[in-house]
Protein backbone atom coordinates (compact mmCIF):
# COMPACT_ATOMS: atom_id res chain seq x y z
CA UNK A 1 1.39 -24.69 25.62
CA UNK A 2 0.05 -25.06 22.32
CA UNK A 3 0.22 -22.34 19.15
CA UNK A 4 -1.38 -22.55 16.17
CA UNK A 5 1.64 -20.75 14.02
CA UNK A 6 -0.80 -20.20 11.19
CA UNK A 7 -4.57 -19.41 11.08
CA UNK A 8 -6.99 -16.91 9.08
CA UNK A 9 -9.89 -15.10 9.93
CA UNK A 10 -12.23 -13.41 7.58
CA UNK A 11 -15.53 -11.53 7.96
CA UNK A 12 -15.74 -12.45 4.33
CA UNK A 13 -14.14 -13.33 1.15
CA UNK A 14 -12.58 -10.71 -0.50
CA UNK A 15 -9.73 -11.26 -2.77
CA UNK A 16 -7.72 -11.27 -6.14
CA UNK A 17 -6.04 -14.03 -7.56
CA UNK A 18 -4.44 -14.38 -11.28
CA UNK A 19 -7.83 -16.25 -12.26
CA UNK A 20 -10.35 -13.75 -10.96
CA UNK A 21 -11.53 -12.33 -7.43
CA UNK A 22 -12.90 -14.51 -4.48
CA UNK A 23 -15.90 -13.86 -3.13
CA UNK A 24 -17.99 -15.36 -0.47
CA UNK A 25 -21.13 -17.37 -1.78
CA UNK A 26 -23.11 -18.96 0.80
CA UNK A 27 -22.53 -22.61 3.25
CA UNK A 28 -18.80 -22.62 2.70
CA UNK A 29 -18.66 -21.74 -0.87
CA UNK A 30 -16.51 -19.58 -2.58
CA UNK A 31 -16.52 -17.98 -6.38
CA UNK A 32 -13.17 -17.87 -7.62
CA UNK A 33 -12.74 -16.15 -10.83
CA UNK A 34 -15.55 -18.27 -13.02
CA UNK A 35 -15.59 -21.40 -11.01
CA UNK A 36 -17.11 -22.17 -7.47
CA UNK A 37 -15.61 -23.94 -4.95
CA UNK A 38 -16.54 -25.49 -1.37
CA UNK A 39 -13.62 -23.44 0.46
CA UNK A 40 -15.15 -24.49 3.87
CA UNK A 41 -17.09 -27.29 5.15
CA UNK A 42 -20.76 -26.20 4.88
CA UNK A 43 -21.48 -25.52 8.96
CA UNK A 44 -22.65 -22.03 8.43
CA UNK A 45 -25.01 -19.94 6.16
CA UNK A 46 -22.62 -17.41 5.61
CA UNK A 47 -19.06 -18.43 4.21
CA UNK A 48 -17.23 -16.67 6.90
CA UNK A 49 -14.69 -17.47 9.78
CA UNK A 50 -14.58 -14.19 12.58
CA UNK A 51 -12.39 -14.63 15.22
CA UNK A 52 -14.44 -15.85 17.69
CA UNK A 53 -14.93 -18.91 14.99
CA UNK A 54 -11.51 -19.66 15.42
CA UNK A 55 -11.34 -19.38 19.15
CA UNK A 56 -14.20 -21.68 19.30
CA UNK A 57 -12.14 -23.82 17.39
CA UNK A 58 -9.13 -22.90 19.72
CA UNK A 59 -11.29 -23.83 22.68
CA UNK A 60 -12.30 -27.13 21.89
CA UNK A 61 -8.86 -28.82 20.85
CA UNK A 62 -6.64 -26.91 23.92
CA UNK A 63 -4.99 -24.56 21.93
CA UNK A 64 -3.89 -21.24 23.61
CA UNK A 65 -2.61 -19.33 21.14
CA UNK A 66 -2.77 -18.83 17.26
CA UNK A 67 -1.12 -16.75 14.23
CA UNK A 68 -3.23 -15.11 12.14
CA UNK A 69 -1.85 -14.80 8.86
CA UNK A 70 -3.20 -13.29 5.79
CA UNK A 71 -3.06 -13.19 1.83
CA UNK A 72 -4.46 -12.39 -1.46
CA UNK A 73 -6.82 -14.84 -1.93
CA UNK A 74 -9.10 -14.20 1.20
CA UNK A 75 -8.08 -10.20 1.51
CA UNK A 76 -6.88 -7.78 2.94
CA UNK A 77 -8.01 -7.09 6.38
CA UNK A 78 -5.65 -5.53 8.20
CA UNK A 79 -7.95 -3.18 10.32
CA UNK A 80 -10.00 -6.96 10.85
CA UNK A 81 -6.91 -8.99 12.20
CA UNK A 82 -5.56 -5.78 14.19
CA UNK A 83 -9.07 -5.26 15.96
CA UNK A 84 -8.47 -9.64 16.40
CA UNK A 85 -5.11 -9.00 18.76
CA UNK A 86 -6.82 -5.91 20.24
CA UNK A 87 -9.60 -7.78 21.64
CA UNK A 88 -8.03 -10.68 22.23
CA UNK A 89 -4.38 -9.69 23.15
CA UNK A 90 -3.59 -12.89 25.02
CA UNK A 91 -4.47 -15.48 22.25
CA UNK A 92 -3.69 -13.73 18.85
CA UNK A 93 -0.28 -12.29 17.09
CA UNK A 94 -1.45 -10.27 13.90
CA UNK A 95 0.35 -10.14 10.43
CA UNK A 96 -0.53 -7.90 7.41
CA UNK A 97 0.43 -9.07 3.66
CA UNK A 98 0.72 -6.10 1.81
CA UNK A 99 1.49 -5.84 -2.46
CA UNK A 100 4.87 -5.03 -2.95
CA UNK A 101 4.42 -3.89 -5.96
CA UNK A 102 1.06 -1.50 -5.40
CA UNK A 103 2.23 2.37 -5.20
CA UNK A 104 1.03 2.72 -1.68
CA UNK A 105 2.76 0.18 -0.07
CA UNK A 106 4.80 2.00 2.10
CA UNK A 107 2.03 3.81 3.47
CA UNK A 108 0.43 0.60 4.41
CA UNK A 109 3.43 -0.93 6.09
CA UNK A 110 3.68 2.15 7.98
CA UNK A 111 0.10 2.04 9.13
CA UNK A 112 0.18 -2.07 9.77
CA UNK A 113 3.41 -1.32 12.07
CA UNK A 114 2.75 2.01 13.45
CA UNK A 115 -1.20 2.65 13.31
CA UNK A 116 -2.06 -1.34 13.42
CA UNK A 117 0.95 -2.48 15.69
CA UNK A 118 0.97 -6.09 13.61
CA UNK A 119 4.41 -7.65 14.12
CA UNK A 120 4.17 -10.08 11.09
CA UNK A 121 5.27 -9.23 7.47
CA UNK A 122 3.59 -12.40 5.18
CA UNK A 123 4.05 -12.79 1.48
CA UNK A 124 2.53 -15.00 -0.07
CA UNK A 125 4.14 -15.98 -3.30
CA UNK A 126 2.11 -18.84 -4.69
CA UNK A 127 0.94 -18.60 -8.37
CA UNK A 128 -2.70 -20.01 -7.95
CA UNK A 129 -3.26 -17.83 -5.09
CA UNK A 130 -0.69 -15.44 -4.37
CA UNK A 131 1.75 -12.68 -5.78
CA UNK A 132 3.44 -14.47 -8.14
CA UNK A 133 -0.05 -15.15 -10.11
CA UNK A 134 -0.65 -11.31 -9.91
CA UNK A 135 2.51 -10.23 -10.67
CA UNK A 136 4.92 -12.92 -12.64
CA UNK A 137 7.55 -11.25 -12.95
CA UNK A 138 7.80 -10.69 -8.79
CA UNK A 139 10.99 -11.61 -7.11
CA UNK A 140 11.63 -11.13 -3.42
CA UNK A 141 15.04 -10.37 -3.83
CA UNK A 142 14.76 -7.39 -6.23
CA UNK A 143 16.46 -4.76 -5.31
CA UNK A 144 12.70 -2.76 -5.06
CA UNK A 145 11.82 -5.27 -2.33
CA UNK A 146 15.13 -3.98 -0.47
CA UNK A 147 13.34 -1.19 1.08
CA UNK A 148 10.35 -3.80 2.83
CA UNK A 149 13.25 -6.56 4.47
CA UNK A 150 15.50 -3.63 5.94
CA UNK A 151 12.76 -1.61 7.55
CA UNK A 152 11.60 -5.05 8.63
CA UNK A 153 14.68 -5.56 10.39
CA UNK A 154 14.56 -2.23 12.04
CA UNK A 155 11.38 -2.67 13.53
CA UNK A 156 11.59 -5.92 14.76
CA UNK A 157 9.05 -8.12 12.51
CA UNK A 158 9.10 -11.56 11.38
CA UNK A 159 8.49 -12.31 7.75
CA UNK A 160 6.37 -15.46 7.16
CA UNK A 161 6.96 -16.77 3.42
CA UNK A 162 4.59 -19.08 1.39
CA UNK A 163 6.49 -20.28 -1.38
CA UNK A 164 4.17 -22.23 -3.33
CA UNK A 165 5.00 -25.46 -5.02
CA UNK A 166 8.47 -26.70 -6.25
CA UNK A 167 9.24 -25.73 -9.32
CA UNK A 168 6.80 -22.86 -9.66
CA UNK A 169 7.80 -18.94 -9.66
CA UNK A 170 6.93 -18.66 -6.65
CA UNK A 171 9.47 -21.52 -5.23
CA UNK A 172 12.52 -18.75 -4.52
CA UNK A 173 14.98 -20.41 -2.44
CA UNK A 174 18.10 -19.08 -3.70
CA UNK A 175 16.12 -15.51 -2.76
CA UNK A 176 15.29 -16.43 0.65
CA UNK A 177 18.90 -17.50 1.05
CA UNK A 178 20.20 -14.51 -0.25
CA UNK A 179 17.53 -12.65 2.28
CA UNK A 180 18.60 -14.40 5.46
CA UNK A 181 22.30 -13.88 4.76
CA UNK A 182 22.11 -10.06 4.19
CA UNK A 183 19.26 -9.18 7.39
CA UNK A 184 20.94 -11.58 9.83
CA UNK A 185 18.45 -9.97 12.44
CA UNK A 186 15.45 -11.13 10.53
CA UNK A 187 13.30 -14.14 11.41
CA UNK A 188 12.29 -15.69 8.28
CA UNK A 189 9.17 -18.31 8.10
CA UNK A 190 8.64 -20.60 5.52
CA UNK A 191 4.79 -22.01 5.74
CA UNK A 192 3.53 -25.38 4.74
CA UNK A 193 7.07 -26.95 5.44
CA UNK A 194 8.49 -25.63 1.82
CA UNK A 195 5.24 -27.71 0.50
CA UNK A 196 6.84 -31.07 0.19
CA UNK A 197 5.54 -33.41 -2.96
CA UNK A 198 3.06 -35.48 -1.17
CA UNK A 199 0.76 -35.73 -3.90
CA UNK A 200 3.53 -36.40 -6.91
CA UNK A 201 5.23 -39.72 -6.35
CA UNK A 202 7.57 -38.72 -3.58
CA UNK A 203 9.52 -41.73 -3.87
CA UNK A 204 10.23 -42.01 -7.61
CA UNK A 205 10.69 -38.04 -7.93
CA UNK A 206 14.41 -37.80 -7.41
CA UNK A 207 14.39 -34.18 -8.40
CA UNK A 208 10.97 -32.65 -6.34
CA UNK A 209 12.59 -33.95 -3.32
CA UNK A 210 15.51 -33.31 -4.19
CA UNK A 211 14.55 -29.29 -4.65
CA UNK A 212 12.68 -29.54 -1.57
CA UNK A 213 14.83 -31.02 0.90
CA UNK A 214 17.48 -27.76 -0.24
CA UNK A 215 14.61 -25.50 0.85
CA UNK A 216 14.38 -27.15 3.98
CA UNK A 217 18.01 -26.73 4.48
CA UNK A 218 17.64 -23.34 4.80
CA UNK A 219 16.78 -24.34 8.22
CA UNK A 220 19.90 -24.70 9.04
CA UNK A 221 20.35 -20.98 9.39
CA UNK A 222 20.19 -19.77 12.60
CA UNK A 223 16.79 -16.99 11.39
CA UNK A 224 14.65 -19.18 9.23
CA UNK A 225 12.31 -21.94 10.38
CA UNK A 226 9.26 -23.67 9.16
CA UNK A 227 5.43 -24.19 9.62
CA UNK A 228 3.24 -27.17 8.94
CA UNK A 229 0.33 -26.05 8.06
CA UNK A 230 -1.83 -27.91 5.12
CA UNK A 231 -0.10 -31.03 4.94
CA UNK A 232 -2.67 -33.02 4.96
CA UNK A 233 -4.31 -31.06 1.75
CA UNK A 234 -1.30 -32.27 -0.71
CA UNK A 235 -2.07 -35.70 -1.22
CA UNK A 236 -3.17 -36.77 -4.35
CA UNK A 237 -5.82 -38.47 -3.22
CA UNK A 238 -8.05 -37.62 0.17
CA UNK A 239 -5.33 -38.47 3.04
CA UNK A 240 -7.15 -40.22 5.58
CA UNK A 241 -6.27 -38.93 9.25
CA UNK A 242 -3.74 -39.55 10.87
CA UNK A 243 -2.16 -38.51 7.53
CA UNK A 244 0.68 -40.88 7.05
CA UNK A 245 2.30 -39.53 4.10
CA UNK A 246 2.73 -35.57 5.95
CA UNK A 247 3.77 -37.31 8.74
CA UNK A 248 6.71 -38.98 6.75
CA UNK A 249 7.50 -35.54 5.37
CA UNK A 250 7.75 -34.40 8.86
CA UNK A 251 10.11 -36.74 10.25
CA UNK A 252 12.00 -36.06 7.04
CA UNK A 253 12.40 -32.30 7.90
CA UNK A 254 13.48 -33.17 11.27
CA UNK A 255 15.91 -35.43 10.62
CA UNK A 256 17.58 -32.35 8.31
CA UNK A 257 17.17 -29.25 10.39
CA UNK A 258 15.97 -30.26 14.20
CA UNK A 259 12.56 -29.93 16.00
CA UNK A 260 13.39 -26.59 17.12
CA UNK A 261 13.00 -25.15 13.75
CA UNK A 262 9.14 -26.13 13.48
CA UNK A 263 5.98 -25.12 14.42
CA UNK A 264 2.58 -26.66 14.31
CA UNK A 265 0.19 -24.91 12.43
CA UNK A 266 -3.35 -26.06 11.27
CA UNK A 267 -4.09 -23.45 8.47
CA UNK A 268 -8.03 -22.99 9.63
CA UNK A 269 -10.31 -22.33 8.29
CA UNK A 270 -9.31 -23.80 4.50
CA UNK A 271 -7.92 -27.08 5.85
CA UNK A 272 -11.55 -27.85 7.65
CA UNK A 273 -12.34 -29.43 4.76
CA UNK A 274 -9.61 -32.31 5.18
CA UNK A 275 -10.10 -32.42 8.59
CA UNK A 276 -11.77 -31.08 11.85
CA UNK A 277 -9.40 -28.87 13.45
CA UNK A 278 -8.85 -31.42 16.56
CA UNK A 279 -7.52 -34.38 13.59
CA UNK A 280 -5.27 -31.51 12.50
CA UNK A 281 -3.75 -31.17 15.95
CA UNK A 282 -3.74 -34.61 16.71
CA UNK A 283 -2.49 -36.32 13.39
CA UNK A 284 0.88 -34.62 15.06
CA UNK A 285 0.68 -34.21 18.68
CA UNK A 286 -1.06 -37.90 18.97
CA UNK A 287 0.87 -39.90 16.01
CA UNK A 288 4.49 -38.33 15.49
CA UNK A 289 6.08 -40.71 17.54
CA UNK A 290 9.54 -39.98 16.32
CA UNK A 291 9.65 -36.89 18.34
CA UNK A 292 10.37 -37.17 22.00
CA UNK A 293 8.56 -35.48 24.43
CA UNK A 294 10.81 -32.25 24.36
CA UNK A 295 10.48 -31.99 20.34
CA UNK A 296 7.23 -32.58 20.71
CA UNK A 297 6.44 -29.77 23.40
CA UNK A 298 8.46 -27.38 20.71
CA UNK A 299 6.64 -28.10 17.81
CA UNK A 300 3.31 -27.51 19.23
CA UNK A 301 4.04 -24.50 20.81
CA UNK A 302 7.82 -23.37 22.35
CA UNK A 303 8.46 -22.03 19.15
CA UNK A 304 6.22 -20.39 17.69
CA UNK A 305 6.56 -18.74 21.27
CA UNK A 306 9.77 -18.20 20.77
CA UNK A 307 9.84 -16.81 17.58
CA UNK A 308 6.52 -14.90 16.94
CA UNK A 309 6.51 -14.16 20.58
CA UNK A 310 9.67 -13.52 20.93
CA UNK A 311 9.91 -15.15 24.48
CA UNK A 312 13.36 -15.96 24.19
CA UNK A 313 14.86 -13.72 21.28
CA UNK A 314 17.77 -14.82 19.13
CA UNK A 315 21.15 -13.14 20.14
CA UNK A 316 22.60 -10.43 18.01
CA UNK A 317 24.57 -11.81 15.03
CA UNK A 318 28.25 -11.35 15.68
CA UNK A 319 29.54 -8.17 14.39
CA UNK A 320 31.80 -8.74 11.35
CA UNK A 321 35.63 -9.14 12.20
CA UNK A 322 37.72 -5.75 10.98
């Protein structure tokens, strides 16, 4: 089985980022604040990806299952990615990526969980992007946040984190720490494999890698884990499949925390424009050839089964001794 642990849809763009909103221009393009950008590789009038786009997608490179994630930068569409998993209930698990900071948040997480039924709480912290652009001052361990991680907890969601680059605002690994030791019960995922520094001298830069390989630690935790979505996009330069320098990064995170602690994920439809979605399934199932065959089966799909599924679901954490 194979999972894509982290995909969008959009009917369009829609957003707010720290440098303007996002809207959808036409063949792939996006205006972002005062600039334009090609967001998308230019394959369709309208600069959109619906769900049927990315089971198309799906379709053609044998994958069964994907994630759909959300955040700031493309919009909100909750009622979007909840009609997604209705129609499709056997291919899609839904998340919703709500403001912590906006004064009706806890009516929307009560209509994503209850109303919506999505099972995914995603924050996405990134400056350029994300919450921490919007709001700089934002820390997910504030004791405001509190509220969002417990009820999490209670109702049985995961909490997918994008952490943005090392060294940014957004790069809160003492939080998420702090946030997997006090909600034990919580599955925590940390997208685009803590970012690594592809595209700043990973070799010479003692203290990027250094920063990032204590991120990846937090693997080591029984409820966090990791997605490797966008690789490719770091380099510097344009990484020419199969992507040699992600794949390094890859065998570096196993080596540290295990196979079973990462997903495949192909972050569709941005990452098109590095890749067709088949190079960014196959620059890992076709040319990581540290992992054996059982690694290889979990990355690509056991556990994002496991964990956004929930197909085998951790065991309770041990009640403190008295």
């Amino acid at each position: 089985m194979i999972i894509d642990a982290h995909a969008h849809i959009m009917t369009a763009v829609k957003g707010m980022t720290a440098d303007g909103p996002t809207r959808s221009l036409s063949w792939g393009q996006v205006r972002w604040g005062e600039e334009t950008i090609q967001l998308l590789p230019p394959f369709c009038e309208t600069t959109a990806f619906p769900a049927e786009a990315l089971l198309a997608q799906m379709d053609w490179a044998g994958v069964e299952r994907a994630v759909l994630l959300q955040g700031p930068f493309y919009g909100e569409a909750n009622a979007y990615v909840a009609s997604a998993v209705e129609r499709f209930p056997d291919r899609f698990m839904g998340a919703f990526a709500p403001d912590p900071l906006a004064p009706d948040v806890r009516q929307v997480y009560e209509k994503c969980v209850e109303e919506y039924g999505l099972r995914i709480l995603k924050f996405e912290l990134t400056e350029p992007t994300g919450l921490t652009g919007l709001h700089p001052d934002l820390r997910l361990d504030a004791p405001e946040q509190g509220w969002i991680f417990e009820a999490a907890e209670k109702d049985g969601l995961v909490v997918t984190l994008d952490l943005g680059k090392i060294g940014s605002r957004a790069y809160q690994t003492e939080a998420v720490a702090a946030l997997a030791e006090r909600h034990p019960n919580l599955t925590f995922v940390i997208a685009h494999l803590a970012q690594p520094p592809i595209g700043e001298g990973e070799d010479d830069n003692v203290e990027l890698n250094d920063k990032w390989s204590e991120q990846i630690l937090l693997g080591r935790r029984r409820n966090v884990y990791f997605d490797l979505s966008a690789l490719p996009a770091y380099a510097a330069d344009f990484d020419e499949y199969p992507y040699a320098a992600a794949r390094m990064y890859i065998k570096r995170a196993v080596d540290l925390i295990g196979a079973e602690k990462i997903m495949w994920g192909a972050d569709a439809p941005g990452l098109l424009t590095s890749g067709s979605y088949r190079q960014l399934l196959n620059y890992v199932r076709l040319h990581c050839d540290f992992l054996s065959e059982a690694e290889l089966a979990d990355v690509l799909g056991l556990n994002a089964l496991r964990v956004y599924w929930r197909a085998t679901p951790h065991p309770p954490a041990p009640s403190p001794a008295n």
